[in-house]
N, C-alpha and C. Protein backbone atom coordinates (compact mmCIF):
# COMPACT_ATOMS: atom_id res chain seq x y z
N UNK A 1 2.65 33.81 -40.79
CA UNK A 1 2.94 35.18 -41.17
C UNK A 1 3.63 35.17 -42.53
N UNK A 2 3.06 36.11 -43.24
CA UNK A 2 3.96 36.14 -44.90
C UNK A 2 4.66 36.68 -44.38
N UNK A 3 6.18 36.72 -45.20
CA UNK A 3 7.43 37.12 -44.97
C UNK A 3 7.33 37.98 -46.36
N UNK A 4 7.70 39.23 -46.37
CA UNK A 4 7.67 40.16 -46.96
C UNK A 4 9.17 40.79 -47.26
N UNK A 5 9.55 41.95 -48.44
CA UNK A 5 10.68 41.31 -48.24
C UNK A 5 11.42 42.62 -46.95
N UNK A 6 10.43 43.51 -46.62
CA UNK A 6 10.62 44.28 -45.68
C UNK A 6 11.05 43.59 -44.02
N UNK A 7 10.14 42.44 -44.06
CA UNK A 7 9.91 41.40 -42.93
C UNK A 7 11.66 40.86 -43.10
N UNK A 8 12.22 40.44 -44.11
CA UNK A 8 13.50 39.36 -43.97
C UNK A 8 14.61 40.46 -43.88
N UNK A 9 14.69 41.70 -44.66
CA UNK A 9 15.46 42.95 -44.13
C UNK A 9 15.48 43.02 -42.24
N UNK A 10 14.47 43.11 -41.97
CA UNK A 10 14.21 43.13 -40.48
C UNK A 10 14.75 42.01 -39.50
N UNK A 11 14.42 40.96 -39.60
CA UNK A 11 14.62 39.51 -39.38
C UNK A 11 16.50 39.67 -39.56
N UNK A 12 16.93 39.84 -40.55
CA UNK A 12 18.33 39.90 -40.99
C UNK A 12 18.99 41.06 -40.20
N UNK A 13 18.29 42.06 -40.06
CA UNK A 13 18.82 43.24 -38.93
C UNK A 13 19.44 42.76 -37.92
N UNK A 14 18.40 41.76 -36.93
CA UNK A 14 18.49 41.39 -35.83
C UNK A 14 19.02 40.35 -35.69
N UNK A 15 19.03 39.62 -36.56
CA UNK A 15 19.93 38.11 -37.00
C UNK A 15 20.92 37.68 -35.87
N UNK A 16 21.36 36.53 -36.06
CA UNK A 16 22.75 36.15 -35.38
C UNK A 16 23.70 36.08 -36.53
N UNK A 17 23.34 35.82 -37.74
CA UNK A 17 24.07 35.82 -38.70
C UNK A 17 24.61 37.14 -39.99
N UNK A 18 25.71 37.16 -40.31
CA UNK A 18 26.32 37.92 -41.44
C UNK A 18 27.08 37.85 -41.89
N UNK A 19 27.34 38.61 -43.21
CA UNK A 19 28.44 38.30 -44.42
C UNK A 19 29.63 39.40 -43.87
N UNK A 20 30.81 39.02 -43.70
CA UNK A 20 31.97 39.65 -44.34
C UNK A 20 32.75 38.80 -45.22
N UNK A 21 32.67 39.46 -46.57
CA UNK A 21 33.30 39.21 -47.58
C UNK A 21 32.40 37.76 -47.92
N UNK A 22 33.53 36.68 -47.84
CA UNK A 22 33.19 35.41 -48.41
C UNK A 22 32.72 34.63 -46.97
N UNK A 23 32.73 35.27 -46.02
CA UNK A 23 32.79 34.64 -44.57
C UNK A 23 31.40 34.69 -44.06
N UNK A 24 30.46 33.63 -43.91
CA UNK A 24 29.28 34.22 -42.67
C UNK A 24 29.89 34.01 -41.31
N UNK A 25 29.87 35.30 -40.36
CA UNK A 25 29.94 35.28 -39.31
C UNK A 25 28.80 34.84 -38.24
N UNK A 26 28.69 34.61 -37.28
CA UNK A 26 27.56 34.37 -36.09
C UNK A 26 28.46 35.41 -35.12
N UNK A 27 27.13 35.38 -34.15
CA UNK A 27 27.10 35.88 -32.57
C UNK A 27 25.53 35.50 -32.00
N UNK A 28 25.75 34.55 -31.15
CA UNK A 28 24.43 34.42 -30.25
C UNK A 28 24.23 35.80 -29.34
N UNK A 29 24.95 36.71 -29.24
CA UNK A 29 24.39 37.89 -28.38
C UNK A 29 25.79 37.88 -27.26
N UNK A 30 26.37 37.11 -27.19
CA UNK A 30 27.96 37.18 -26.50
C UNK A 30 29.14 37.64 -26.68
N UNK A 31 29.93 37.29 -26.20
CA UNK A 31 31.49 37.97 -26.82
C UNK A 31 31.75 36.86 -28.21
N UNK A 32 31.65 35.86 -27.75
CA UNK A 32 32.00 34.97 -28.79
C UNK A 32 31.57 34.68 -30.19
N UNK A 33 32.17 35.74 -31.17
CA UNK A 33 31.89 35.83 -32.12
C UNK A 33 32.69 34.90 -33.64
N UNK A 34 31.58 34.07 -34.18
CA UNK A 34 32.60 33.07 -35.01
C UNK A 34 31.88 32.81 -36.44
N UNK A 35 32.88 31.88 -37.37
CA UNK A 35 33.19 31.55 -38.72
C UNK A 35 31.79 30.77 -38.67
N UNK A 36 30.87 30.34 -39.64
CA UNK A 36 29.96 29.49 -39.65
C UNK A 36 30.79 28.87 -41.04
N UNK A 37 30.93 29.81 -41.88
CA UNK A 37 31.22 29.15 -43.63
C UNK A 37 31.77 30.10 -44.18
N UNK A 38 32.40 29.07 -45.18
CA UNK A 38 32.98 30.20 -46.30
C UNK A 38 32.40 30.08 -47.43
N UNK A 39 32.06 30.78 -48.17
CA UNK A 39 31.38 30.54 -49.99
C UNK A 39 32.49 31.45 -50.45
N UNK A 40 32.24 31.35 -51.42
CA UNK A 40 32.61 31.74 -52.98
C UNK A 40 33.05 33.07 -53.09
N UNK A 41 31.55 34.00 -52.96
CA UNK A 41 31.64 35.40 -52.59
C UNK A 41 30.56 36.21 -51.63
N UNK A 42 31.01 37.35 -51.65
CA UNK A 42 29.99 38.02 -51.12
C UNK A 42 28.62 37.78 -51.11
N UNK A 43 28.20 38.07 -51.94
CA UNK A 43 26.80 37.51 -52.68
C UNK A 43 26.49 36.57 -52.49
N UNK A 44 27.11 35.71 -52.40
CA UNK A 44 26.79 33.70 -51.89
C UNK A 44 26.53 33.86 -50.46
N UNK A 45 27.75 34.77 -49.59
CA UNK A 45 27.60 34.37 -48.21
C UNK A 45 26.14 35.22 -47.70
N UNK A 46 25.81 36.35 -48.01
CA UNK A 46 25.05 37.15 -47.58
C UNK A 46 23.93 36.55 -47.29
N UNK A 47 23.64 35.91 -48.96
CA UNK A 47 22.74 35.25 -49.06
C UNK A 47 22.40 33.52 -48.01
N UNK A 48 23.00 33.01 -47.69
CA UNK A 48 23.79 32.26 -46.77
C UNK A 48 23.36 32.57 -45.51
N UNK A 49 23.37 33.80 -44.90
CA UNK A 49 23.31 34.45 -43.61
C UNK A 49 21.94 34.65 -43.71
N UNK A 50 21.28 35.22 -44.76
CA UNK A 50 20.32 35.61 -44.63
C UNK A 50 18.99 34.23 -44.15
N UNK A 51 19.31 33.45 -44.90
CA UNK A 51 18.43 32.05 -44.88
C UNK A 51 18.85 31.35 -43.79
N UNK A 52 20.15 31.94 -43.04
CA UNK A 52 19.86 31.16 -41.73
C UNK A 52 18.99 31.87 -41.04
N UNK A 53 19.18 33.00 -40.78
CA UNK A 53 18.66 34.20 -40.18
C UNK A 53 16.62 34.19 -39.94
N UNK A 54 16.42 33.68 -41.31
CA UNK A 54 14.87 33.51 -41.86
C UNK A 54 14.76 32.28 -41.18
N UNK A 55 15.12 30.75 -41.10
CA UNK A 55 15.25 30.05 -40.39
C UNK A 55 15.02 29.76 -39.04
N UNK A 56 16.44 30.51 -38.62
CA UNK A 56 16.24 30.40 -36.84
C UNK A 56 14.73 31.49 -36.60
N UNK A 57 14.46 32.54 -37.38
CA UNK A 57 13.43 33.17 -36.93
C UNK A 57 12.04 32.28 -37.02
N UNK A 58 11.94 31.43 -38.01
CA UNK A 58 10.61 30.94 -38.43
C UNK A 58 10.44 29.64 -37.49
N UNK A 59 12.14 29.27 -36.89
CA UNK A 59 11.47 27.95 -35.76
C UNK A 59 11.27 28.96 -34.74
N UNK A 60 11.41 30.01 -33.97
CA UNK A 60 11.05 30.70 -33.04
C UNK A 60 9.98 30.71 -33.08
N UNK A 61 9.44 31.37 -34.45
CA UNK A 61 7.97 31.82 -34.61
C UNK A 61 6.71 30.61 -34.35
N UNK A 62 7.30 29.28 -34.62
CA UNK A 62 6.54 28.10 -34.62
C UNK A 62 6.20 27.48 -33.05
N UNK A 63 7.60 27.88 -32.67
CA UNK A 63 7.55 27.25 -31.13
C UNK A 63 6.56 28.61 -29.90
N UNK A 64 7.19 29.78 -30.56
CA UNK A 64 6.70 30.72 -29.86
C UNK A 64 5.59 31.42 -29.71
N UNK A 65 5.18 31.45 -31.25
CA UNK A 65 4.08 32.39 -32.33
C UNK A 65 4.44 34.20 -31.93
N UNK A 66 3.43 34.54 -31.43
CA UNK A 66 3.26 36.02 -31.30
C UNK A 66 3.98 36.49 -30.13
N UNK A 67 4.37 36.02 -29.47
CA UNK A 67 5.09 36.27 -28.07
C UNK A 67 6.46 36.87 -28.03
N UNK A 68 6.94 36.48 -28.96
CA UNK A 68 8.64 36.49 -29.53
C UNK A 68 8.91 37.26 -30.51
N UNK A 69 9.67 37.95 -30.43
CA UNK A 69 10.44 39.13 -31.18
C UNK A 69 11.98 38.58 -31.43
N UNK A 70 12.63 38.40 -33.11
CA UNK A 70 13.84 37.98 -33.27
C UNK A 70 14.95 38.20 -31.96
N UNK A 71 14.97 39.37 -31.37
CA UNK A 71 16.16 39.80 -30.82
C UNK A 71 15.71 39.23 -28.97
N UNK A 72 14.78 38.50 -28.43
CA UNK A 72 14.20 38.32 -27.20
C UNK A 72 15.24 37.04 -26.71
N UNK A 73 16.29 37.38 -26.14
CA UNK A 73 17.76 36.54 -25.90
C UNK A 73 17.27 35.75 -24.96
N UNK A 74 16.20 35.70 -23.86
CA UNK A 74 15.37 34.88 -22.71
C UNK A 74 14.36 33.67 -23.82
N UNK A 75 14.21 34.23 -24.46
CA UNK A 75 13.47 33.08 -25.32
C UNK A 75 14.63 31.92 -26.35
N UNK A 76 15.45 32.54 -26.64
CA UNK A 76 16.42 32.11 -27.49
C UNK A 76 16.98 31.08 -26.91
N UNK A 77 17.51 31.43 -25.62
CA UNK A 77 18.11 30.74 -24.74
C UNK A 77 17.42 29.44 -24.45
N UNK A 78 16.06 29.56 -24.14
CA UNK A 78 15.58 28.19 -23.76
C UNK A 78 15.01 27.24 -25.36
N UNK A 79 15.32 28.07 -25.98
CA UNK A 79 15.05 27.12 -27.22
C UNK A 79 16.27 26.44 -27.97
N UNK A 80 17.00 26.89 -27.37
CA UNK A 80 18.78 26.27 -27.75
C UNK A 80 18.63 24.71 -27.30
């Protein structure tokens, strides 16, 4: 699938990953919400979040193909 840049907006919607400030945060879908990294700035981390985000989606997509939707927490789970 081309990744478009509408596609990585989307992908990043649903993400586990994001920027506050200099911080990427995670959440697998739990309470437990945490620090992955710190960069520089904003702009570094976002960017940061985002390419994990594109990442964890594109090994889903490989293992899964068409079946799987970023946010499908039953699929996630067994691919952990």
């Amino acid at each position: 699938m081309m990744l478009t840049k509408n596609k990585i907006k989307q992908i990043n919607k649903e993400g586990y990953y994001w920027a506050e400030g200099p911080v990427v945060m995670g959440n697998y879908g739990d309470t437990n919400t945490f620090t992955f990294c710190m960069c520089r700035n904003h702009t570094e981390a976002k960017a940061v979040a985002s390419g994990l985000n594109v990442l964890d989606w594109n090994e889903m997509e490989e293992e899964h193909g068409d079946l799987v939707q970023p946010d499908t927490e039953l699929v996630r789970e067994k691919s952990l």
